[in-house]
N, C-alpha and C. Protein backbone atom coordinates (compact mmCIF):
# COMPACT_ATOMS: atom_id res chain seq x y z
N UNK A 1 0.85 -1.18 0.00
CA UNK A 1 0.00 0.00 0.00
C UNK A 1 0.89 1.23 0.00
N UNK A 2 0.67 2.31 -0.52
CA UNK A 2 1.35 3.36 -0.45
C UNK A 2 0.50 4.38 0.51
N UNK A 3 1.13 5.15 1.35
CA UNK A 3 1.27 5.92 2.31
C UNK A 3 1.31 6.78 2.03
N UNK A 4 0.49 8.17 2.82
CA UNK A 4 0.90 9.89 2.37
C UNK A 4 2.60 9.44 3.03
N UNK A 5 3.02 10.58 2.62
CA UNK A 5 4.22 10.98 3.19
C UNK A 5 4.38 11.70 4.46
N UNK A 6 3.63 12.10 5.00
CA UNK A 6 3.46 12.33 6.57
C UNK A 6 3.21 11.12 6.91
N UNK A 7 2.83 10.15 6.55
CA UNK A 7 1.99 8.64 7.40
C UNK A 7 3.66 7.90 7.39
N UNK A 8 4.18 7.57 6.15
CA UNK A 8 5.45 7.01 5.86
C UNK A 8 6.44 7.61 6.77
N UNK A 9 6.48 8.82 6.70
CA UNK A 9 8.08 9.84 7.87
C UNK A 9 7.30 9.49 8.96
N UNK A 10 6.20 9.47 9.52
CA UNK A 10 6.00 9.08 10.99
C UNK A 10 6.12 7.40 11.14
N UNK A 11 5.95 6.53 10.38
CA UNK A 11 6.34 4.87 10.84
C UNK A 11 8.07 4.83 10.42
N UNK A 12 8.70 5.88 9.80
CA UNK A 12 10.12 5.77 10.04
C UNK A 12 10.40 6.08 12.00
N UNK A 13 9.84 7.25 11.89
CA UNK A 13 10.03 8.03 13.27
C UNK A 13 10.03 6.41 14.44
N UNK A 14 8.73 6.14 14.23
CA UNK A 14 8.11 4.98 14.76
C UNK A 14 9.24 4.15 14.93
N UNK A 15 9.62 3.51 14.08
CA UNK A 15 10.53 2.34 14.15
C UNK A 15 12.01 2.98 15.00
N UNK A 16 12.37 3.58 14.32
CA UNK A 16 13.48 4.17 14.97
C UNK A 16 13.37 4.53 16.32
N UNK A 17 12.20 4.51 17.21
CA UNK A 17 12.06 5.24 18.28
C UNK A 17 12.23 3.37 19.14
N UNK A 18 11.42 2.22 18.36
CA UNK A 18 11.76 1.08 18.88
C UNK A 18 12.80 0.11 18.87
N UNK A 19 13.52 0.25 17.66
CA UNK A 19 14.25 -0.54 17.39
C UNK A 19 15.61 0.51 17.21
N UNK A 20 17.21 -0.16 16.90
CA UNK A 20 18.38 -0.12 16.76
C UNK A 20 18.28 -0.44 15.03
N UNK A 21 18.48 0.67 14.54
CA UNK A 21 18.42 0.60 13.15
C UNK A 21 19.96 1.55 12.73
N UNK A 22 20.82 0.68 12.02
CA UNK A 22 22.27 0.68 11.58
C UNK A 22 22.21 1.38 10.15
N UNK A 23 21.33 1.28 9.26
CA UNK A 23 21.25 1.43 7.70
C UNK A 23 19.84 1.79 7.11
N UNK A 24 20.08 2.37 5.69
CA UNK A 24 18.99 3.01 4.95
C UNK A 24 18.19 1.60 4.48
N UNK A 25 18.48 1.05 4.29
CA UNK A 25 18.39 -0.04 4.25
C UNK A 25 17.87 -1.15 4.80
N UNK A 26 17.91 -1.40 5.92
CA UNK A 26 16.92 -1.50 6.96
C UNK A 26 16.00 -1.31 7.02
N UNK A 27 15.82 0.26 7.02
CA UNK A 27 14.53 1.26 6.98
C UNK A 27 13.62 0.63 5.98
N UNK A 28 14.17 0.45 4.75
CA UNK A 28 13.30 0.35 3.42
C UNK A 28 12.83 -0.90 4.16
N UNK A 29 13.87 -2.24 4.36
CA UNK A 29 12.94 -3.47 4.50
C UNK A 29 11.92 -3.59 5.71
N UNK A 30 12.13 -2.69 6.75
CA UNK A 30 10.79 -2.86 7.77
C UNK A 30 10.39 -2.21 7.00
N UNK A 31 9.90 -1.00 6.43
CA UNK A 31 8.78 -0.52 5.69
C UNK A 31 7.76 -1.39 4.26
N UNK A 32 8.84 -1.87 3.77
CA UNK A 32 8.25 -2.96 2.72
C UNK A 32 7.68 -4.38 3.53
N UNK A 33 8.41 -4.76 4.96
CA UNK A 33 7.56 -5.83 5.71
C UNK A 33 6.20 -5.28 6.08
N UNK A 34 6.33 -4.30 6.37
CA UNK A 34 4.72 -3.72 6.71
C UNK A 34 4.05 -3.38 5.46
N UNK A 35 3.96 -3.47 4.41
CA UNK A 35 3.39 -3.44 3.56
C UNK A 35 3.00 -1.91 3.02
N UNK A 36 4.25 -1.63 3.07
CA UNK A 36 4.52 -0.17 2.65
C UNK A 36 5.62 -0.22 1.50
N UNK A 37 4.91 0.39 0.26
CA UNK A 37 5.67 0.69 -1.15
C UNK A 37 6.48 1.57 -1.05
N UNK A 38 7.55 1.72 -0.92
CA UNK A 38 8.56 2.65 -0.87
C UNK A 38 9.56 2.35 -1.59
N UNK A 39 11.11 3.27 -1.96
CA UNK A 39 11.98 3.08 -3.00
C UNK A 39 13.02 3.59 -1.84
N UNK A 40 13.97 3.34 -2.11
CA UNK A 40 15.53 3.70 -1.48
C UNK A 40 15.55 5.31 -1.43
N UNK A 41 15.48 5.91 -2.71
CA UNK A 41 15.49 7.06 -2.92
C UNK A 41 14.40 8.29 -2.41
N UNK A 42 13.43 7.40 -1.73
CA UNK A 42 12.43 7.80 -1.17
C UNK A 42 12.54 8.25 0.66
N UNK A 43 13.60 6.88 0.61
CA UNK A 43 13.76 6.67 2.30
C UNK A 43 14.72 7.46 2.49
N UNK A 44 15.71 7.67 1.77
CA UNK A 44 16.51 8.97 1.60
C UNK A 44 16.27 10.55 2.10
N UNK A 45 15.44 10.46 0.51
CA UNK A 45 14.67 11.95 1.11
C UNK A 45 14.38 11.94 2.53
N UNK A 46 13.19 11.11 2.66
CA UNK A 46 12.59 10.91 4.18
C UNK A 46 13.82 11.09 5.12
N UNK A 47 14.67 10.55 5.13
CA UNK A 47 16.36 10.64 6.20
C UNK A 47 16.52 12.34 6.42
N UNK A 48 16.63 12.95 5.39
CA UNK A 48 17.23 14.06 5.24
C UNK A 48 16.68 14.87 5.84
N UNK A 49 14.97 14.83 4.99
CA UNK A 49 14.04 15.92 5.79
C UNK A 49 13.45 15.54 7.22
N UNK A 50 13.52 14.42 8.12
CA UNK A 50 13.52 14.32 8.88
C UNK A 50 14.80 14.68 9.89
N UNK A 51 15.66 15.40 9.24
CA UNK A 51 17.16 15.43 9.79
C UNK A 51 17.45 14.45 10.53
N UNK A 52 17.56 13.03 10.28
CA UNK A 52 17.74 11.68 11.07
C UNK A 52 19.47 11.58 9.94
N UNK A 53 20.18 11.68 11.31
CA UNK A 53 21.63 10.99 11.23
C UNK A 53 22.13 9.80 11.81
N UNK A 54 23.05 9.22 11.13
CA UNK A 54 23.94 8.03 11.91
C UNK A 54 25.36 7.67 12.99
N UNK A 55 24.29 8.24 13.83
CA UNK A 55 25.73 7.86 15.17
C UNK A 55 25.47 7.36 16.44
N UNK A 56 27.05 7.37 16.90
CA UNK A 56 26.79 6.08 18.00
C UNK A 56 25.71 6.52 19.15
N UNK A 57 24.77 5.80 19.53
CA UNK A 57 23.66 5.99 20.78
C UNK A 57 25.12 6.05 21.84
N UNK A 58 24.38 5.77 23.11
CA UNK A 58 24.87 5.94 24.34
C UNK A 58 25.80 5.05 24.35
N UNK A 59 25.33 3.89 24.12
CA UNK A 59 26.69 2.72 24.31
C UNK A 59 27.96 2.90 23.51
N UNK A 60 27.49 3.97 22.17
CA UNK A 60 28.53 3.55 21.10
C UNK A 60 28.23 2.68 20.10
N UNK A 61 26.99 2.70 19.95
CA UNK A 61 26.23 1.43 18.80
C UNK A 61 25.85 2.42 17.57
N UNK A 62 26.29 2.43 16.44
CA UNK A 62 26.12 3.30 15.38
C UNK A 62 24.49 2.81 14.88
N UNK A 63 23.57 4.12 14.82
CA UNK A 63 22.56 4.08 14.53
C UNK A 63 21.48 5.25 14.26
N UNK A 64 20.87 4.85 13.67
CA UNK A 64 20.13 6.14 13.06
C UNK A 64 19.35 6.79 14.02
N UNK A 65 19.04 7.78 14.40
CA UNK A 65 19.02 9.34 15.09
C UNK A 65 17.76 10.58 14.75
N UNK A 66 17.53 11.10 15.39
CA UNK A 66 16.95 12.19 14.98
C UNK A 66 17.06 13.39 15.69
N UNK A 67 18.22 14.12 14.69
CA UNK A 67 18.59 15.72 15.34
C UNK A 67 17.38 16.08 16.50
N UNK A 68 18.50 17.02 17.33
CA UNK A 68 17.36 17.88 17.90
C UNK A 68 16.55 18.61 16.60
N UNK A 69 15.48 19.21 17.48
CA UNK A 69 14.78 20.23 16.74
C UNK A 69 14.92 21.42 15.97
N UNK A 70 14.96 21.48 14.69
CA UNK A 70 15.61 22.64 14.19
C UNK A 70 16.00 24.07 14.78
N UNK A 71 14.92 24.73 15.71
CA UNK A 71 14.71 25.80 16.22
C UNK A 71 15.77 25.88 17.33
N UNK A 72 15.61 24.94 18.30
CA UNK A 72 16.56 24.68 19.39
C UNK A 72 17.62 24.65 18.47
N UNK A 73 18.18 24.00 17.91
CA UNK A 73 19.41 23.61 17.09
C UNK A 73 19.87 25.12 17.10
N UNK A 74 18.95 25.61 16.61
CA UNK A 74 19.04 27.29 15.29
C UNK A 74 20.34 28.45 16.58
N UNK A 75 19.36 28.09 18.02
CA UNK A 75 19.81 28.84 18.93
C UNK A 75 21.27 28.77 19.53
N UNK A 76 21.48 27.61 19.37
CA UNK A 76 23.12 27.27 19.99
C UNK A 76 23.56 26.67 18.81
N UNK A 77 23.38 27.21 17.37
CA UNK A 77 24.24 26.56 16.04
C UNK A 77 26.12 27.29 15.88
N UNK A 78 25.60 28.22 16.72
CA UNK A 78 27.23 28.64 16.18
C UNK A 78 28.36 27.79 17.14
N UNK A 79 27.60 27.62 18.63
CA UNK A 79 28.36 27.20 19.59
C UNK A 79 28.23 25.95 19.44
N UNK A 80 27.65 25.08 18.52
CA UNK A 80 27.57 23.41 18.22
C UNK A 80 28.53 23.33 17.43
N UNK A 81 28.28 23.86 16.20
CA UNK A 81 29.48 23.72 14.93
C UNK A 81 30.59 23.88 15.68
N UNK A 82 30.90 24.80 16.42
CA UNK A 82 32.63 25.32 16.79
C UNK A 82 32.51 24.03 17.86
N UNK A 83 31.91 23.64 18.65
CA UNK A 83 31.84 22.52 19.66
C UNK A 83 32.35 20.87 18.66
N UNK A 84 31.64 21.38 18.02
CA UNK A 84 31.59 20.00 16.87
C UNK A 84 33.05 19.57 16.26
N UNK A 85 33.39 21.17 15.69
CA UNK A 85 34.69 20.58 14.91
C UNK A 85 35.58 20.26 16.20
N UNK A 86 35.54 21.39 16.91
CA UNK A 86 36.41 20.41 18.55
C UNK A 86 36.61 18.80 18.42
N UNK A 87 35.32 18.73 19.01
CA UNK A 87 35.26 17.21 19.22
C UNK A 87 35.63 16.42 18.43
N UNK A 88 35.25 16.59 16.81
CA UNK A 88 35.21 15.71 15.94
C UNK A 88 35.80 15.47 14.83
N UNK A 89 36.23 16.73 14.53
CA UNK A 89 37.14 16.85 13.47
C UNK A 89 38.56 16.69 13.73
N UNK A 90 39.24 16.23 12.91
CA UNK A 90 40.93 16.03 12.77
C UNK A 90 41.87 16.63 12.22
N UNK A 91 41.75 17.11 11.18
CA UNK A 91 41.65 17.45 9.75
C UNK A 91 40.94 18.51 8.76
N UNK A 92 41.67 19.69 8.24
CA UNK A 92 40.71 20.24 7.32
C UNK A 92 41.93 20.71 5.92
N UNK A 93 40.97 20.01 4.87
CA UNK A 93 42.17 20.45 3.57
C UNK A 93 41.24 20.97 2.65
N UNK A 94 41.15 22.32 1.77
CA UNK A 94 41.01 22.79 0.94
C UNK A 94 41.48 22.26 -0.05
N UNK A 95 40.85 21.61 -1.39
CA UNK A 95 40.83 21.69 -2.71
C UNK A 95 40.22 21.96 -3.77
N UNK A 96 40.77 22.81 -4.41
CA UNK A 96 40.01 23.89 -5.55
C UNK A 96 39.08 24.02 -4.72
N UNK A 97 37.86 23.70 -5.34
CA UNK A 97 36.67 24.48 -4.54
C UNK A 97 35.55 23.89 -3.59
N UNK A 98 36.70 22.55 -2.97
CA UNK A 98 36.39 21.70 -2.19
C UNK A 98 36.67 21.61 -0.58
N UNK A 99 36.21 21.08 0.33
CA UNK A 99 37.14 21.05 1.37
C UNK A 99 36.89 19.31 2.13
N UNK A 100 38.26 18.81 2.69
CA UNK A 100 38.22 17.25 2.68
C UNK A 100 38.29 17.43 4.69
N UNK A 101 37.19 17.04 5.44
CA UNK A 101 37.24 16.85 6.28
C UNK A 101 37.56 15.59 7.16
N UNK A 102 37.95 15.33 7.79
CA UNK A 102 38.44 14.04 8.65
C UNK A 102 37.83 14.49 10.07
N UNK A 103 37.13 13.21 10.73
CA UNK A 103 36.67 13.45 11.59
C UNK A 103 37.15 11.87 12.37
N UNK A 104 36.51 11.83 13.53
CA UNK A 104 37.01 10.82 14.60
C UNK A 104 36.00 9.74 13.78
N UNK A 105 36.21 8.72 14.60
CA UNK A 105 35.31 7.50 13.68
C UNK A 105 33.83 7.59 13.47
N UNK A 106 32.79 7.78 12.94
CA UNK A 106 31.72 6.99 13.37
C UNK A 106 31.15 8.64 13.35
N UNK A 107 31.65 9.92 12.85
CA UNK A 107 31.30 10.98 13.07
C UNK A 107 31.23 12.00 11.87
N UNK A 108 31.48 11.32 10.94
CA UNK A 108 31.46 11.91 9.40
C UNK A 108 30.05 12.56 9.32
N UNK A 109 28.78 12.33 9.52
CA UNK A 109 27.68 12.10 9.31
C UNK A 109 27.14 13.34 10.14
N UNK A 110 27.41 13.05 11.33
CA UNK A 110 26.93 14.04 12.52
C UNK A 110 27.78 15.52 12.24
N UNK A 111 28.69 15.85 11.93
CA UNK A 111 29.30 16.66 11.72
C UNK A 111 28.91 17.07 10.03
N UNK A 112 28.78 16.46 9.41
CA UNK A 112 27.73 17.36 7.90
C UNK A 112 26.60 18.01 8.44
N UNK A 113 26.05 17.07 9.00
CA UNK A 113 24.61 17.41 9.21
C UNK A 113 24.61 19.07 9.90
N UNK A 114 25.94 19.27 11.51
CA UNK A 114 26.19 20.44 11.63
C UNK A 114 26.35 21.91 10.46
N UNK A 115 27.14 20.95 9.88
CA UNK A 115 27.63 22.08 8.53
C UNK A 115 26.42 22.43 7.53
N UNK A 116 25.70 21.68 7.19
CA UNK A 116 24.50 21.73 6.50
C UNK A 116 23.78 22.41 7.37
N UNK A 117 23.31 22.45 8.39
CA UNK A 117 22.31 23.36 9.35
C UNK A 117 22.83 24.72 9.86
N UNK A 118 23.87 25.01 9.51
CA UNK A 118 24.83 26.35 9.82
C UNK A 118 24.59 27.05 8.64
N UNK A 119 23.80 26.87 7.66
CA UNK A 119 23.19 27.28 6.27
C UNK A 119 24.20 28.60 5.86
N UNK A 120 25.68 27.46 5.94
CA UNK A 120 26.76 29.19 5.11
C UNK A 120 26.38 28.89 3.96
N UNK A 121 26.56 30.55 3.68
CA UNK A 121 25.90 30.82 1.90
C UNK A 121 26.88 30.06 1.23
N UNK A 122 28.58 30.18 1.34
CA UNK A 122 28.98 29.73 0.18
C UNK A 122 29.40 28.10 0.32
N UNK A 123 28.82 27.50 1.42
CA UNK A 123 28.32 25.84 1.26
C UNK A 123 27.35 25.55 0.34
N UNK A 124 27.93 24.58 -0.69
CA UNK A 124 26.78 24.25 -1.77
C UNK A 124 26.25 23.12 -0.83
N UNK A 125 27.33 22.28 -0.69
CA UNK A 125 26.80 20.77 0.45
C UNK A 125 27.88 20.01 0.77
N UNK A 126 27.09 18.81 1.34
CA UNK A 126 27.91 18.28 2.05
C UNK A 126 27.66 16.65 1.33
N UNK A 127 28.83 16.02 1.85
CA UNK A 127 28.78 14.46 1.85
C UNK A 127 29.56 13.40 2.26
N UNK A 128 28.58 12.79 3.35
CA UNK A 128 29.64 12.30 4.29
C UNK A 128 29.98 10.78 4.31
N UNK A 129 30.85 10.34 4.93
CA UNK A 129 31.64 8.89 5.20
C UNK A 129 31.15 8.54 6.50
N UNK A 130 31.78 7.92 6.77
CA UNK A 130 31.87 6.95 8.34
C UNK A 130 33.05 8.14 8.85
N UNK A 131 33.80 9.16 8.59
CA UNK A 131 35.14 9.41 9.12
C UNK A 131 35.49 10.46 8.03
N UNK A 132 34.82 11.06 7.23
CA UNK A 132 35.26 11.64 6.23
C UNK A 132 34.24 12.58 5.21
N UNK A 133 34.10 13.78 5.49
CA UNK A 133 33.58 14.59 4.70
C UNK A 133 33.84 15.43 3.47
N UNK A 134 33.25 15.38 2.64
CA UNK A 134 33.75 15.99 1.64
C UNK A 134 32.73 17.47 1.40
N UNK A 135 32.48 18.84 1.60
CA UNK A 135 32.23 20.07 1.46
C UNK A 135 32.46 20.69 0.23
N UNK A 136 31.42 20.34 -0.22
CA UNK A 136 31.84 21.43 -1.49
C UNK A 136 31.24 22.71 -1.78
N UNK A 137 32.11 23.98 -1.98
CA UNK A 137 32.04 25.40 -2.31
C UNK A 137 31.33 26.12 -3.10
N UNK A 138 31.40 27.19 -3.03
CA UNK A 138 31.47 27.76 -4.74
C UNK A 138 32.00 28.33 -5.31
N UNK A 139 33.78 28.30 -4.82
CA UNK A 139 34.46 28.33 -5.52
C UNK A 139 35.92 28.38 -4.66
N UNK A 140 36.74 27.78 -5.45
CA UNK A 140 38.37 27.46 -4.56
C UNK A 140 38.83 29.21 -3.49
N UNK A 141 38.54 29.94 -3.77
CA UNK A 141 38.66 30.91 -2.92
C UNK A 141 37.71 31.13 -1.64
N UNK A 142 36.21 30.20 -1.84
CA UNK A 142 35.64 30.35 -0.61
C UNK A 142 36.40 29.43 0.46
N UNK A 143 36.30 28.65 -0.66
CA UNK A 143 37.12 26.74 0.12
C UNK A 143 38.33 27.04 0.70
N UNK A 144 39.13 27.99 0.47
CA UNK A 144 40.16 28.24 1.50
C UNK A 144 39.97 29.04 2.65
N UNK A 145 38.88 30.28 2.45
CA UNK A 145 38.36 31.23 4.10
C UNK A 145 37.33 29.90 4.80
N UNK A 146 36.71 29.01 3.95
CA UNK A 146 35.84 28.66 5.03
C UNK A 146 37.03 27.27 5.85
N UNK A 147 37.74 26.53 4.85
CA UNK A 147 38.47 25.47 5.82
C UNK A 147 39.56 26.37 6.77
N UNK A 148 39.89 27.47 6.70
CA UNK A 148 40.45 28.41 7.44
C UNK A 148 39.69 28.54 9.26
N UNK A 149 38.22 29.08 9.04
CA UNK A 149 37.31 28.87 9.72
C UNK A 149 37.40 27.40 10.36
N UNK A 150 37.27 26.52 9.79
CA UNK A 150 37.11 25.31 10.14
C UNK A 150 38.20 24.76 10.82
N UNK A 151 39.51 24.77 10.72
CA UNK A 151 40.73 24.93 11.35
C UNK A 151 41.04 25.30 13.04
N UNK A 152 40.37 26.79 12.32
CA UNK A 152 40.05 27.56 13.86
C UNK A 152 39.08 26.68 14.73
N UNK A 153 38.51 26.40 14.09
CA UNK A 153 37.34 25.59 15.50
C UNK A 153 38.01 24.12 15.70
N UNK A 154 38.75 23.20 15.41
CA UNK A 154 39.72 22.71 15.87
C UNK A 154 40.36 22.68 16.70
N UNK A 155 41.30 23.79 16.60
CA UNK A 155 42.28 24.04 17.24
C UNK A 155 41.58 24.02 19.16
């Protein structure tokens, strides 16, 4: 059966709130066990706009998430990002109009998602690894003031 898309993002919400879910993948097959038509590219979207990321719960068990609330987020975003690259980042290299982030394990993901919600103008986007982000610009001269920035919150 196919689902509005409010009905579908709330039995993601759903599941995730019961179960330890590791992958997009996952997601799709409890949704197709319940007899819900969905596509990969669907559960995707759904990931994104639900701002649901992949990192470790409490124990350290890598699993899918759901950001705080945008608004809350909005209020302490400058002091998260700079908190963030602290914690998590290793690494920042500018190329052309790129920038290659390294982060601690298991934190590639959680740390885009920061950078993506810090809505800098000259971030086109983001795309992340298990450990490894890739930022891309709009153009090799932003990519060097912003991994500059990014450096600084490091340090």
């Amino acid at each position: 059966m196919a689902l509005k898309k409010q009905e579908r993002q709330m039995m993601i919400l759903e599941i995730l709130a019961h179960d330890v879910i590791d992958s997009q993948e996952e997601i799709l097959h409890r949704l197709q066990e319940a007899g819900i038509a969905v596509t990969q590219a669907t559960v995707s979207r759904d990931i994104k706009e639900l701002r649901i990321v992949r990192q470790p719960d409490a124990k350290g068990q890598p699993r899918y998430q759901v950001m705080p609330d945008q608004m809350a987020m909005r209020s302490h975003e400058s002091n998260k990002i700079t908190q963030g690259f602290a914690d998590m980042a290793s690494s920042v290299v500018p190329i052309e109009f790129m920038i290659v982030v390294k982060t601690t394990q298991g934190n590639g993901n959680r740390l885009a998602a920061m950078i993506d919600d810090a809505d800098i103008p000259e971030v086109v986007g983001t795309l992340a690894g298990h450990n490894t982000i890739y930022v891309t610009t709009t153009s090799a001269s932003d990519a060097i003031e912003i991994a500059e920035q990014f450096n600084k919150w490091i340090e």
